[in-house]
Structure formats: structure tokens, C-alpha cells
Protein backbone atom coordinates (compact mmCIF):
# COMPACT_ATOMS: atom_id res chain seq x y z
CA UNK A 1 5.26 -10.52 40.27
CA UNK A 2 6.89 -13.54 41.52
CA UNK A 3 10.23 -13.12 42.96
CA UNK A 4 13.20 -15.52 41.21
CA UNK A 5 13.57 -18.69 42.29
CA UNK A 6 17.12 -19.94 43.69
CA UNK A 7 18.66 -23.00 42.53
CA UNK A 8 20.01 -23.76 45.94
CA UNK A 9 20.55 -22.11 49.33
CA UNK A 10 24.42 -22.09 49.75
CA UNK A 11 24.40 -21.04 53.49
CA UNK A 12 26.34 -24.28 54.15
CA UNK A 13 28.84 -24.34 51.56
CA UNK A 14 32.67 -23.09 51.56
CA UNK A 15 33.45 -19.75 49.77
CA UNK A 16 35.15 -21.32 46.73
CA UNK A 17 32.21 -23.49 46.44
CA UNK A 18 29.72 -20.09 46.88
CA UNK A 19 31.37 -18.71 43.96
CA UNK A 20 31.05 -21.46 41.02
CA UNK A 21 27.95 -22.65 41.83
CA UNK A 22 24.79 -21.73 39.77
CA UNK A 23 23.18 -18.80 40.59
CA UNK A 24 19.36 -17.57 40.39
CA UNK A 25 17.31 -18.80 37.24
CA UNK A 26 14.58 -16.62 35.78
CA UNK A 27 11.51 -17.35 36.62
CA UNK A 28 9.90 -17.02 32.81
CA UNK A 29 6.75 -16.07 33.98
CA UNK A 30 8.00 -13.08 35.70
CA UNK A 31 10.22 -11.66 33.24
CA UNK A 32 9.06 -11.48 29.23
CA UNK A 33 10.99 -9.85 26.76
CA UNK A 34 10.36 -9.54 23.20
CA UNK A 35 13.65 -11.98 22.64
CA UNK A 36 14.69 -14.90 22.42
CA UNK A 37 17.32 -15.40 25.66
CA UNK A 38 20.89 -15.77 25.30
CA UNK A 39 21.47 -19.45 27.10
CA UNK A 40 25.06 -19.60 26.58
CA UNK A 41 27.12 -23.44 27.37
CA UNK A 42 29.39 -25.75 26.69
CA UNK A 43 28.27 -28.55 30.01
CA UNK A 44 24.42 -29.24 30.11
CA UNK A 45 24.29 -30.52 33.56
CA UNK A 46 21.11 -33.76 34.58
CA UNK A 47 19.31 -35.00 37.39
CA UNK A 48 20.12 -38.28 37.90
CA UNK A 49 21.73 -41.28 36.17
CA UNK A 50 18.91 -42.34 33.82
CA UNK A 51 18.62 -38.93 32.26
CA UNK A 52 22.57 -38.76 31.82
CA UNK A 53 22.58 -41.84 30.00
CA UNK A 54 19.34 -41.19 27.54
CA UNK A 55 21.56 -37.99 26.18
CA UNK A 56 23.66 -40.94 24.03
CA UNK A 57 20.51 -42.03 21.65
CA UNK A 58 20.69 -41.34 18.27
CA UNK A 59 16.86 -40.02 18.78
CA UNK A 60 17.36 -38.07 21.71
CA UNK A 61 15.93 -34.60 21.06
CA UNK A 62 17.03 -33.14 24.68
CA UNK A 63 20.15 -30.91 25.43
CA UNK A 64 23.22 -32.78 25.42
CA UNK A 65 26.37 -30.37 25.19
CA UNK A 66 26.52 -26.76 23.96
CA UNK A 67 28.02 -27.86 21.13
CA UNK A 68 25.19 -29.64 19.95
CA UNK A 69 22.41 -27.23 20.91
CA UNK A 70 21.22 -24.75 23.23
CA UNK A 71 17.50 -23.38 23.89
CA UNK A 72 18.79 -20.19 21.96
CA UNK A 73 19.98 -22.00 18.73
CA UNK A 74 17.00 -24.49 18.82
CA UNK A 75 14.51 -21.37 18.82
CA UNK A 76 16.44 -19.98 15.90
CA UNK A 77 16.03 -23.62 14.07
CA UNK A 78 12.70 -23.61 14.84
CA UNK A 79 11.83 -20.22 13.51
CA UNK A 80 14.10 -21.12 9.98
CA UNK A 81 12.19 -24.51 9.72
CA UNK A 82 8.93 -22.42 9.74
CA UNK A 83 10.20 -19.78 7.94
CA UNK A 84 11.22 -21.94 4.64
CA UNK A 85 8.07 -24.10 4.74
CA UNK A 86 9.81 -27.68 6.79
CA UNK A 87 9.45 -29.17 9.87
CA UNK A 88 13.28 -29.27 11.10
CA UNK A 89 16.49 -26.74 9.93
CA UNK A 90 19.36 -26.86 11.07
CA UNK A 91 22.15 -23.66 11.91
CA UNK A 92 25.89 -24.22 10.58
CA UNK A 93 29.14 -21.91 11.26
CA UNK A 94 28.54 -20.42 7.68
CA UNK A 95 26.59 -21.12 4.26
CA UNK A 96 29.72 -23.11 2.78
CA UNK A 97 29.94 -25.21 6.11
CA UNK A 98 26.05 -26.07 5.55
CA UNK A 99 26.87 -27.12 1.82
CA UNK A 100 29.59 -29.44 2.48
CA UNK A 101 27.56 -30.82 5.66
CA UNK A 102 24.51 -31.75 3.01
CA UNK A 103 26.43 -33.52 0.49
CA UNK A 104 28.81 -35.29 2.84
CA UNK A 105 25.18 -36.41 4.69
CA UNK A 106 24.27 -37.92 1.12
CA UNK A 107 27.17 -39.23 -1.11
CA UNK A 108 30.05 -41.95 -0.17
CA UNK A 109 32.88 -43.15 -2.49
CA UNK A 110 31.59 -43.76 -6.07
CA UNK A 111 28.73 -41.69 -5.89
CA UNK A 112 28.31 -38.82 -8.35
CA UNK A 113 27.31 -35.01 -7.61
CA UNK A 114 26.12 -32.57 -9.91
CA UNK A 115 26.09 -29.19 -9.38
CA UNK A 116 25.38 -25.67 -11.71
CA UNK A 117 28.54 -24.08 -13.46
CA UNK A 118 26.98 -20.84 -11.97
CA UNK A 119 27.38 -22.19 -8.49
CA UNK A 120 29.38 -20.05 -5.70
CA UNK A 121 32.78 -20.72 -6.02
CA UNK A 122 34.05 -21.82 -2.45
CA UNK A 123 31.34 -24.36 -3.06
CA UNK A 124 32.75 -25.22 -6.38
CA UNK A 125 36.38 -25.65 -4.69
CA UNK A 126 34.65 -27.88 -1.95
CA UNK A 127 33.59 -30.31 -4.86
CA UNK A 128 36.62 -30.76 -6.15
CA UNK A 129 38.98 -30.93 -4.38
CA UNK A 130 38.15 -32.42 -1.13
CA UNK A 131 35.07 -34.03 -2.18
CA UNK A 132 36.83 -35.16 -5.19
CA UNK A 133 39.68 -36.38 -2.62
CA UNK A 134 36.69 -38.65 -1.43
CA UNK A 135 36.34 -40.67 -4.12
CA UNK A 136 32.84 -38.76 -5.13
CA UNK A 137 32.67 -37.20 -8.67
CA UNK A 138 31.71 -33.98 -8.90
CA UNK A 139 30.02 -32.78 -12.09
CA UNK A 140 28.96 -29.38 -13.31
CA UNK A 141 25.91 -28.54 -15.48
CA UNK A 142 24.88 -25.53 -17.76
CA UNK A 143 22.20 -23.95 -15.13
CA UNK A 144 19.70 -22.89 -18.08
CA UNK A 145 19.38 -26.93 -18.44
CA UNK A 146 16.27 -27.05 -16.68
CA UNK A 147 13.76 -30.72 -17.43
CA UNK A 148 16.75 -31.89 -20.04
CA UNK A 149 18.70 -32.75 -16.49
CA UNK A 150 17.35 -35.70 -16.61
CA UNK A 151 19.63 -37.03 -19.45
CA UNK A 152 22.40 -36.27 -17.26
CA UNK A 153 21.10 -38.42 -14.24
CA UNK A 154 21.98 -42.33 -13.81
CA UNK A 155 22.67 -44.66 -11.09
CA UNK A 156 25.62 -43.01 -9.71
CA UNK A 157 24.18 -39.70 -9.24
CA UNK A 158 23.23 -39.26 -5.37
CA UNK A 159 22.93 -35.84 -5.10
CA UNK A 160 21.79 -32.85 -7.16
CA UNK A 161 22.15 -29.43 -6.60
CA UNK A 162 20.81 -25.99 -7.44
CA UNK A 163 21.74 -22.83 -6.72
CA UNK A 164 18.67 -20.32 -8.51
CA UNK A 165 19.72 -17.38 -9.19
CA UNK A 166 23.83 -18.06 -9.43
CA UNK A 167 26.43 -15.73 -7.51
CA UNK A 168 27.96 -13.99 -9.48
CA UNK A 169 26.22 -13.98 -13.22
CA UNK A 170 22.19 -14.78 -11.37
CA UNK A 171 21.09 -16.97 -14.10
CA UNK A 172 17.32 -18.23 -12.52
CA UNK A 173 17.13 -21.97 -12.97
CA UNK A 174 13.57 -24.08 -13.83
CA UNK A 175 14.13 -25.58 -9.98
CA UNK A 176 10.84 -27.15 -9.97
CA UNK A 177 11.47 -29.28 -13.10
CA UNK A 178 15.18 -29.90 -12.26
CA UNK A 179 14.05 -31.25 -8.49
CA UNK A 180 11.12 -33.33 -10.49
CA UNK A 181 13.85 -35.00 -12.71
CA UNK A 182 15.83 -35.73 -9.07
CA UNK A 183 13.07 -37.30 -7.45
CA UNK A 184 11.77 -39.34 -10.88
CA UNK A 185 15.67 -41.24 -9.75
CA UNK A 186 15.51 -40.83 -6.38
CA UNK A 187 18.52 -38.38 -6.01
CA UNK A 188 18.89 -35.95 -3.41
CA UNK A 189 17.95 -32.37 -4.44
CA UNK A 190 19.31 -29.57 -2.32
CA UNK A 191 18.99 -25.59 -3.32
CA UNK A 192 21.30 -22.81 -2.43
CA UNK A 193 17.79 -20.12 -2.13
CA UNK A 194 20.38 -17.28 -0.27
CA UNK A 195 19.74 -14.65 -3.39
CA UNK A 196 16.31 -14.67 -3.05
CA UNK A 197 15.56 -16.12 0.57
CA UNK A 198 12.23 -17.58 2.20
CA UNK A 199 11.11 -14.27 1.23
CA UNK A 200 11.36 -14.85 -2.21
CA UNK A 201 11.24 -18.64 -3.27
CA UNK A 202 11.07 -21.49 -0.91
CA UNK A 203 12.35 -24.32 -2.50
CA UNK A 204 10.72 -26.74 -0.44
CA UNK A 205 7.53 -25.74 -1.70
CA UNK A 206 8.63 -26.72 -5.36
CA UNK A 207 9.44 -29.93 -4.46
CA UNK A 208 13.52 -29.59 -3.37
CA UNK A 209 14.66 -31.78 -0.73
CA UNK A 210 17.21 -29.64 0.78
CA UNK A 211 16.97 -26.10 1.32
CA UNK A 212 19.88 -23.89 1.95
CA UNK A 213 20.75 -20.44 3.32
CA UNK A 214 23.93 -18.45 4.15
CA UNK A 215 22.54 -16.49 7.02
CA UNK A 216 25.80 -14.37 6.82
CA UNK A 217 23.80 -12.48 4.12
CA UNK A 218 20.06 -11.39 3.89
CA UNK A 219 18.85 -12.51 7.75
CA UNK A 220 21.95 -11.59 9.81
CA UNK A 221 21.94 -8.18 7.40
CA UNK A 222 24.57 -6.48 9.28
CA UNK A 223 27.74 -7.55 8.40
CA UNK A 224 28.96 -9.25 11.47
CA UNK A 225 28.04 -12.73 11.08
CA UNK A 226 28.65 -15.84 9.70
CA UNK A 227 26.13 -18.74 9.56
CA UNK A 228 24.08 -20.85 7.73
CA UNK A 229 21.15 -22.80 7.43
CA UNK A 230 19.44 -26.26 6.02
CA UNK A 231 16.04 -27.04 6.19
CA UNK A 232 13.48 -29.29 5.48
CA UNK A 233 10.70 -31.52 5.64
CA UNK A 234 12.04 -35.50 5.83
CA UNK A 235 12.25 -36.56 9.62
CA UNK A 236 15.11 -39.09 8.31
CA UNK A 237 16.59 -36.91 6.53
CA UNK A 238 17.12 -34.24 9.03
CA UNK A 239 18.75 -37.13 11.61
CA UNK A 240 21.15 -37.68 8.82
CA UNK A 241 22.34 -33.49 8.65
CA UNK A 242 21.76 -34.01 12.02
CA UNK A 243 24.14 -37.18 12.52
CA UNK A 244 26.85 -35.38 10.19
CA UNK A 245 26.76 -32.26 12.20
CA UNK A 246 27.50 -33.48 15.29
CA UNK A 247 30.52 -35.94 14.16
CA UNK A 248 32.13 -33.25 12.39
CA UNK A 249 32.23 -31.16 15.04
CA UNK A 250 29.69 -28.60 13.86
CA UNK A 251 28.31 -25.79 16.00
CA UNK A 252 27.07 -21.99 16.26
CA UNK A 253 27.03 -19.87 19.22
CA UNK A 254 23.99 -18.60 21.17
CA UNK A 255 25.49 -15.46 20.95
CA UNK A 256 25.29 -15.64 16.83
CA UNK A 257 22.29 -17.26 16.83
CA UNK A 258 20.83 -14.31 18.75
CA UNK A 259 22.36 -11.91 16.52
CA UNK A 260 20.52 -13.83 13.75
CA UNK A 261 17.03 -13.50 14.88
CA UNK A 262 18.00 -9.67 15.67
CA UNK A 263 18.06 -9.47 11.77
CA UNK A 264 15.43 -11.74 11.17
CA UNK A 265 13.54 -9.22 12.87
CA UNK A 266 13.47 -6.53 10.37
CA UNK A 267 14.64 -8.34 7.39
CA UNK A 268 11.54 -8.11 5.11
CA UNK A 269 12.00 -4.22 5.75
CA UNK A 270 15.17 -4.25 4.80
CA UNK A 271 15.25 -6.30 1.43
CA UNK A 272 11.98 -4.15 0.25
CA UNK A 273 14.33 -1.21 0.84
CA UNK A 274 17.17 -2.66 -0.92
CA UNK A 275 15.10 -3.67 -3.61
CA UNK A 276 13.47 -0.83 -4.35
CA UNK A 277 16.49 1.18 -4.54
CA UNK A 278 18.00 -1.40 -6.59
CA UNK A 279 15.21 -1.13 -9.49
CA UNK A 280 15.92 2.62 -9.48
CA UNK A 281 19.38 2.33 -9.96
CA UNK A 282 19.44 -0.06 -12.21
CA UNK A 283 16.43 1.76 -14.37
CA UNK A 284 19.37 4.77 -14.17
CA UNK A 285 22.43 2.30 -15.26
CA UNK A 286 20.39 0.83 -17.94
CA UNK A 287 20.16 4.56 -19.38
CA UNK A 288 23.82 5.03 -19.32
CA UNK A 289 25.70 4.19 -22.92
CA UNK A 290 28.78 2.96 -21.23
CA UNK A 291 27.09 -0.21 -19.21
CA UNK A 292 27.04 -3.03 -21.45
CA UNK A 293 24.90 -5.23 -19.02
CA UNK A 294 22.81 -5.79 -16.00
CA UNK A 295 22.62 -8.73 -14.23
CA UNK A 296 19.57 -8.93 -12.74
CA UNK A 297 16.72 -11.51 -13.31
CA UNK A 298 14.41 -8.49 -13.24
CA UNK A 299 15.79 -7.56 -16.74
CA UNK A 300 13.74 -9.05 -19.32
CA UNK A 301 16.79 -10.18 -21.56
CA UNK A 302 18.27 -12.08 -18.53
CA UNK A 303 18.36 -16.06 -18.79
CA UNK A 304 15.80 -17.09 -16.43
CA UNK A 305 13.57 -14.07 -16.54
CA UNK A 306 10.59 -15.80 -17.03
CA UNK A 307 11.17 -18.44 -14.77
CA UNK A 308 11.90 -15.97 -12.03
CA UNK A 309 7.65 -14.04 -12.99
CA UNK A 310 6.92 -17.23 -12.81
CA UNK A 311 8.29 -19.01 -9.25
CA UNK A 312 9.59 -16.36 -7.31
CA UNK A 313 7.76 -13.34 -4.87
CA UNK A 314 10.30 -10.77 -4.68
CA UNK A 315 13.67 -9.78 -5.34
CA UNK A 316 17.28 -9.03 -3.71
CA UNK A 317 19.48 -5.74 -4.25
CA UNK A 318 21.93 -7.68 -5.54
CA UNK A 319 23.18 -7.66 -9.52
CA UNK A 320 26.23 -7.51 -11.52
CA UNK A 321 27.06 -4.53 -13.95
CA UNK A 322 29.27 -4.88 -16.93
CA UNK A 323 31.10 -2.40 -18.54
CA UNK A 324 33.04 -2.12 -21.67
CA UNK A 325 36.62 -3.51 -21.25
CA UNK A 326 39.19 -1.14 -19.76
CA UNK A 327 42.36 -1.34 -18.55
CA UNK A 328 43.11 -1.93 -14.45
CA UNK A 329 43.91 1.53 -13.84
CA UNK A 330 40.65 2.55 -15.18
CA UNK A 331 39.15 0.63 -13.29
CA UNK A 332 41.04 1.46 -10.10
CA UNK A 333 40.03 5.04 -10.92
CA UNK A 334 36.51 4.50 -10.54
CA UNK A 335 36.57 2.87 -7.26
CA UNK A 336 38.50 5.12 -6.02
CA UNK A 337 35.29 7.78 -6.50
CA UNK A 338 33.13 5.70 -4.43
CA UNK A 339 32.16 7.29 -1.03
CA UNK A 340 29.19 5.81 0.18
CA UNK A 341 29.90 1.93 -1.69
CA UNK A 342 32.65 -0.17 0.10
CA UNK A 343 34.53 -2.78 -1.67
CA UNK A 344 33.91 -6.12 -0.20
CA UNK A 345 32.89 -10.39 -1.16
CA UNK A 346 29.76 -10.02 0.93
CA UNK A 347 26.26 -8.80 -0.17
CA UNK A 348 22.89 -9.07 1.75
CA UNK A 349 23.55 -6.03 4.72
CA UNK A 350 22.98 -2.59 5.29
CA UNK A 351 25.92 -1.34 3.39
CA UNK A 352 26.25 -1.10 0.15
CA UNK A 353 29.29 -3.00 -0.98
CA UNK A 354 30.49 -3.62 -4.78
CA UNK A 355 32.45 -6.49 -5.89
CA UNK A 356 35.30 -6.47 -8.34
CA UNK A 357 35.70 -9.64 -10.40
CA UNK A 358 35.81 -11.91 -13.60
CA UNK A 359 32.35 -14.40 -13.40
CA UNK A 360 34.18 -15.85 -16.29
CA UNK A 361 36.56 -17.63 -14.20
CA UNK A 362 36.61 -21.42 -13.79
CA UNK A 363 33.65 -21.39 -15.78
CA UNK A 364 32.70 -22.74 -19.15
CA UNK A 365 32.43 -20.25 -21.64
CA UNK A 366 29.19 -17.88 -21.61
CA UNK A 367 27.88 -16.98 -24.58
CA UNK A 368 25.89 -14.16 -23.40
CA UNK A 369 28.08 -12.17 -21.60
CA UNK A 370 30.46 -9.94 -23.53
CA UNK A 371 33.70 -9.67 -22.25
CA UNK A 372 34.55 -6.40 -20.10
CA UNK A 373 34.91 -4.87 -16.64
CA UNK A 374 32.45 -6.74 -13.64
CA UNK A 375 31.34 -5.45 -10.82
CA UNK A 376 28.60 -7.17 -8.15
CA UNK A 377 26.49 -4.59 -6.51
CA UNK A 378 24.88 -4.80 -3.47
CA UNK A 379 22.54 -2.51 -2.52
CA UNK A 380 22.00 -1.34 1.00
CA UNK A 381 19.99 1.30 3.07
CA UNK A 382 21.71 4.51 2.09
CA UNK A 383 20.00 7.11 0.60
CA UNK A 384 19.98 6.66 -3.17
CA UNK A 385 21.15 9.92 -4.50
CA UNK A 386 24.35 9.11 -2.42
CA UNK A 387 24.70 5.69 -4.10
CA UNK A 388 23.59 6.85 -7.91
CA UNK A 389 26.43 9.67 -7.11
CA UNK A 390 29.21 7.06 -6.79
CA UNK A 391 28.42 5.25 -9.74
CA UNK A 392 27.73 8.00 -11.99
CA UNK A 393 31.37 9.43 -10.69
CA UNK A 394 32.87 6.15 -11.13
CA UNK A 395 31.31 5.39 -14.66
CA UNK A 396 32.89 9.03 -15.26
CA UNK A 397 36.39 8.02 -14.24
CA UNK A 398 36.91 4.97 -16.26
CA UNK A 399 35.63 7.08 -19.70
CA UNK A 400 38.01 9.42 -18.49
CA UNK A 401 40.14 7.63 -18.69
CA UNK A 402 39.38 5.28 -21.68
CA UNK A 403 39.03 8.49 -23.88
CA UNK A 404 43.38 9.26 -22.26
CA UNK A 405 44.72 6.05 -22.96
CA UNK A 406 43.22 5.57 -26.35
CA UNK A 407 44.32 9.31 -27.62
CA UNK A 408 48.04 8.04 -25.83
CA UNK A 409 48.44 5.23 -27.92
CA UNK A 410 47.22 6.80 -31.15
């Protein structure tokens, strides 16, 4: 094995000089892991003046500054790029960072936006308000619309987005015919894929400019990061996120992006898993007269169930259950039976986590879904008797205490 290789002999240099200089470097061939290295920096250091001065081209691939890349985030681009089907990606702070980076790469003042009602809401916000701030229009669309998008498209529509399935209510939209009716006008298609993942529908492949990820979720799949992702297969394009990214400012950690390829790792364990526990559970809710609903695009009644057979490989433990309506404390009750599920926004981890909330909200009016208590499930790698024991207990509660309040007021 060859023995490291020092930078520089410091035999002739003062003691405060000794101890900020750089010390040994790995020799790669002498020490392989099965990781990607953690090169952390803010100062990229060159050799001479040529090399200093080449880091200012707008084509210059190199290292620069930390903030604009290191070897560990590059790897972790390069891995999501190949991953989704493209030839570049690029890593943001977080999955709304990465939306507001695409459109603000696309649109200028005038332009138009359109984006599905079913879209996540701190995206929603981003449209319009600060976007709208801009002097861009921001426009949302029924998400069932599918090839009759095109009637909504004109001149001033730059950019078009998708999210497939939505947040919160997981309607599956016809993405290949919606990014068809894009490119017909030469708009910008972009797709927020995080529900489903590479590992379910790669948007690229169906003819989506833009693909988008919050790695917070599925890949870092532990509940202690925040990132996202875009990726895809224009060289221009990319220079543009690229451009964008480094003018506002926009950069991730080696440290994260480690972290991230730690759950890349085992993350098509982990969302079989899920799944599979999912599809018992909700076989189990489905069973039970007091749910209403599932929100799943497994469940043949959903909107987009047949586009989902159709377009997408797998599917997330992640749906919405609806019960009949119920006043807060009932609903307080049965959260306060859960044990194993924690209440929390995210989904996509190890933990199970449920969701309270109204997917009505800000939202034109949906026909489909009956008015009543919400809750977002995500399912995570507990054991499922544990899980199916907190919802049956909480389901329990809130008849509980249904049945009280309605033989109270008569």
C-alpha cells in the first residue's frame, strides 16, 4: 500500500504557519471506501494565475468556491442526473428552493405560469406572492385537465408545471399529454415527481423538461434533511438553473449531500417496505364503516387511477384518509391514541408520521371529496400491527366520541 502523500514539507516554516497549512491528502488509490468522501470548503485554492482566472467563465465546469460545488455535491448531482434519466441535476437547500430556482430560470415580467390547483402549497404561496410581486402571472389549473391544457396555453405562457400525484389530495395527472401540449408552444414543462420518485415515474422519460425532487423526503428518508433536486437533459438549459443558482446565492453542504446518498443507498428497500405496508393498511381502512375515503391512486375510484397503471412503476406509503366530520375534540382524541404515528408536515422517512389538515383550503372546490376530518399518512418501517393498532384506537376515539356529543345535544 502506498503511504500518503504530503502536500508540502513544512520543516522550514514558523509554528503559526505549521498549523494552518494543508495537511496530508489521501492518496485514492490507497484508501477505498464504499462512499462518497466528505470534501468539505468554502476557498478552492489554484496553481497559478491562468487557472485562477478561467474559474470566472460562464462554461467553466471546474471548482470555483464551496458555495458553488464541491467533489461531494457534484458526485451526488451526478448520481441524481443518472438516476432520473438526464445528463445534468442539480442539488438545492430544499424542494421549494429548487421550484422557485426553475421558474425564476424561465419567466421575466409579463410572462405567464401555470401551475395544478393540487400543487404543494409553499409552492402555491411562492407563485403568488413573490412571483406575482414580479410582474409574472401565476395561473392555476384543474389537474384532471390533462391534453385539454392546451386551450389554456398562448403566447404569454413560459412555463408549465406539474406536480403528478398532488400533496395533499394525490390526484395522478396525464403528464405525458400535458408536457406534449407544452412543447407543441414551446413552454417550459417542469414536474414536481417527489410522491412517486425516479423509482416510480421519471418524467423526463415522458417528455417533461424539468424534473423535480424534494430530497428532504423519499432519498434522504430519515428525517434530518432538507434538499432538493432538478434534473435534466438540455445542456442550455441546465447553464440557465445553473446561472440562477449561483446568483441567488444557492448552495448545499457536503455534509448533506453525504447524508443524501446515505439514503439513496437503501431507498428502494425502504419505499417497497413502506409500500407494502401501506396496501395492507389501507386494504384494513377501506373495511372500516367510519372512513369515508382513501386517497391513494392505488384505489380504483381515485382520479388518475388509470393514468397512474398506465405511466407509473411503483408506489409511495403516502395517502390521505377521510373521515366523517367531527368536531376538534374528537379529533384531538384520536391523536392522542397514537403511539407508534407522530404528528408532523413531512412524509417520505422511516417514521410514520400523520398529518392533520383541510386539502380544501385555498383550493377551488372539489367535487369528489366529501367534506369531513383529513388526515395524510405516511407510512414508515414499523411493524404494522403497531401502526394498524393506532389507527384502529384512534378511529375508536373519535366514534366515541361522536356517539357522546350527539346523545349531549339530543
Amino acid at each position: 500500500m502506498k503511504p500518503f502523500r504530503i502536500l508540502r514539507r513544512m520543516t522550514d516554516r514558523g509554528e503559526d504557519t505549521k498549523h494552518v497549512a494543508p495537511g496530508r491528502d489521501p492518496d485514492p488509490a490507497a484508501f477505498r471506501s464504499l462512499t462518497t468522501p466528505i470534501r468539505r470548503a468554502s476557498t478552492v485554492v489554484f496553481d497559478d494565475l491562468d487557472s485562477f482566472e478561467a474559474r470566472a467563465s460562464r462554461l467553466y465546469d471546474g471548482y470555483s468556491y464551496g458555495l458553488y460545488g464541491t467533489p461531494t455535491s457534484r458526485a451526488l448531482e451526478e448520481r441524481i442526473a443518472a438516476l432520473e434519466g438526464g445528463s445534468r441535476a442539480i442539488v438545492l437547500p430544499s424542494g421549494l428552493a429548487a421550484i422557485a430556482l426553475a421558474t425564476l430560470s424561465v419567466v421575466r415580467c409579463g410572462d405567464r405560469v401555470l401551475f395544478p390547483d393540487s400543487m404543494y402549497g409553499p409552492a402555491k404561496e411562492f407563485f403568488g406572492g413573490l412571483l406575482e410581486r414580479l410582474g409574472v402571472e401565476a395561473i392555476p389549473y384543474p389537474p384532471e385537465i390533462g391534453e385539454a391544457i392546451a386551450e389554456r396555453l398562448d403566447d404569454r405562457v413560459r412555463m408549465l408545471w406539474m406536480e403528478s400525484p398532488g400533496s395533499q389530495t394525490f390526484e395522478v395527472q396525464d403528464v405525458p399529454a400535458i408536457a406534449r401540449a407544452a412543447k407543441a408552444r414551446g413552454i417550459v414543462s417542469a414536474a414536481d415527481n417527489t410522491w412517486a420518485s425516479h423509482l416510480g415515474f421519471r418524467p423526463l422519460d415522458h417528455g417533461v423538461d424539468i424534473a423535480m425532487q424534494a430530497l428532504s423526503k423519499h432519498a434522504g428518508g430519515h428525517g434530518d434533511l432538507v434538499m432538493g433536486s432538478l434534473a435534466v437533459s438540455d445542456e442550455t438549459l441546465f447553464r440557465r438553473l445553473k446561472d440562477s443558482a449561483r446568483v441567488l446565492g444557492y448552495g448545499v453542504s457536503a455534509d448533506d449531500c453525504a447524508l443524501c446518498e446515505r439514503g439513496l443507498m437503501t431507498m428502494p428497500l425502504r419505499l417497497r417496505h413502506s409500500w407494502a405496508t401501506a396496501r395492507s393498511l389501507i386494504a384494513y381502512l377501506s373495511s372500516r364503516p367510519d372512513v369515508l375515503r382513501i386517497l391513494h391512486p392505488s384505489v380504483p375510484d381515485h382520479p388518475g387511477h388509470a393514468i397512474w397503471r398506465r405511466d407509473h412503476r411503483g408506489a409511495a406509503g403516502v395517502f390521505g384518509l377521510l373521515l366523517p366530520p367531527a368536531d376538534r375534540e374528537a379529533q384531538r382524541a384520536g391523536l392522542a391514541e397514537m403511539r407508534t404515528i407522530k404528528i408532523g408536515a413531512s412524509w417520505g422517512g422511516v417514521h410514520s408520521l400523520i398529518a392533520p389538515g383541510d386539502p380544501r383550503r385555498n383550493r377551488a372546490p372539489i367535487p369528489w371529496l366529501p367534506e369531513g376530518i383529513y388526515w395524510r399518512l405516511s407510512i414508515g418501517l414499523e411493524d404494522e400491527a403497531d401502526l394498524r393498532r393506532d389507527l384502529a384506537a384512534a378511529l375508536d376515539a373519535i366514534r366515541t366520541r361522536r356517539r357522546t356529543t350527539s346523545k349531549i345535544a339530543g
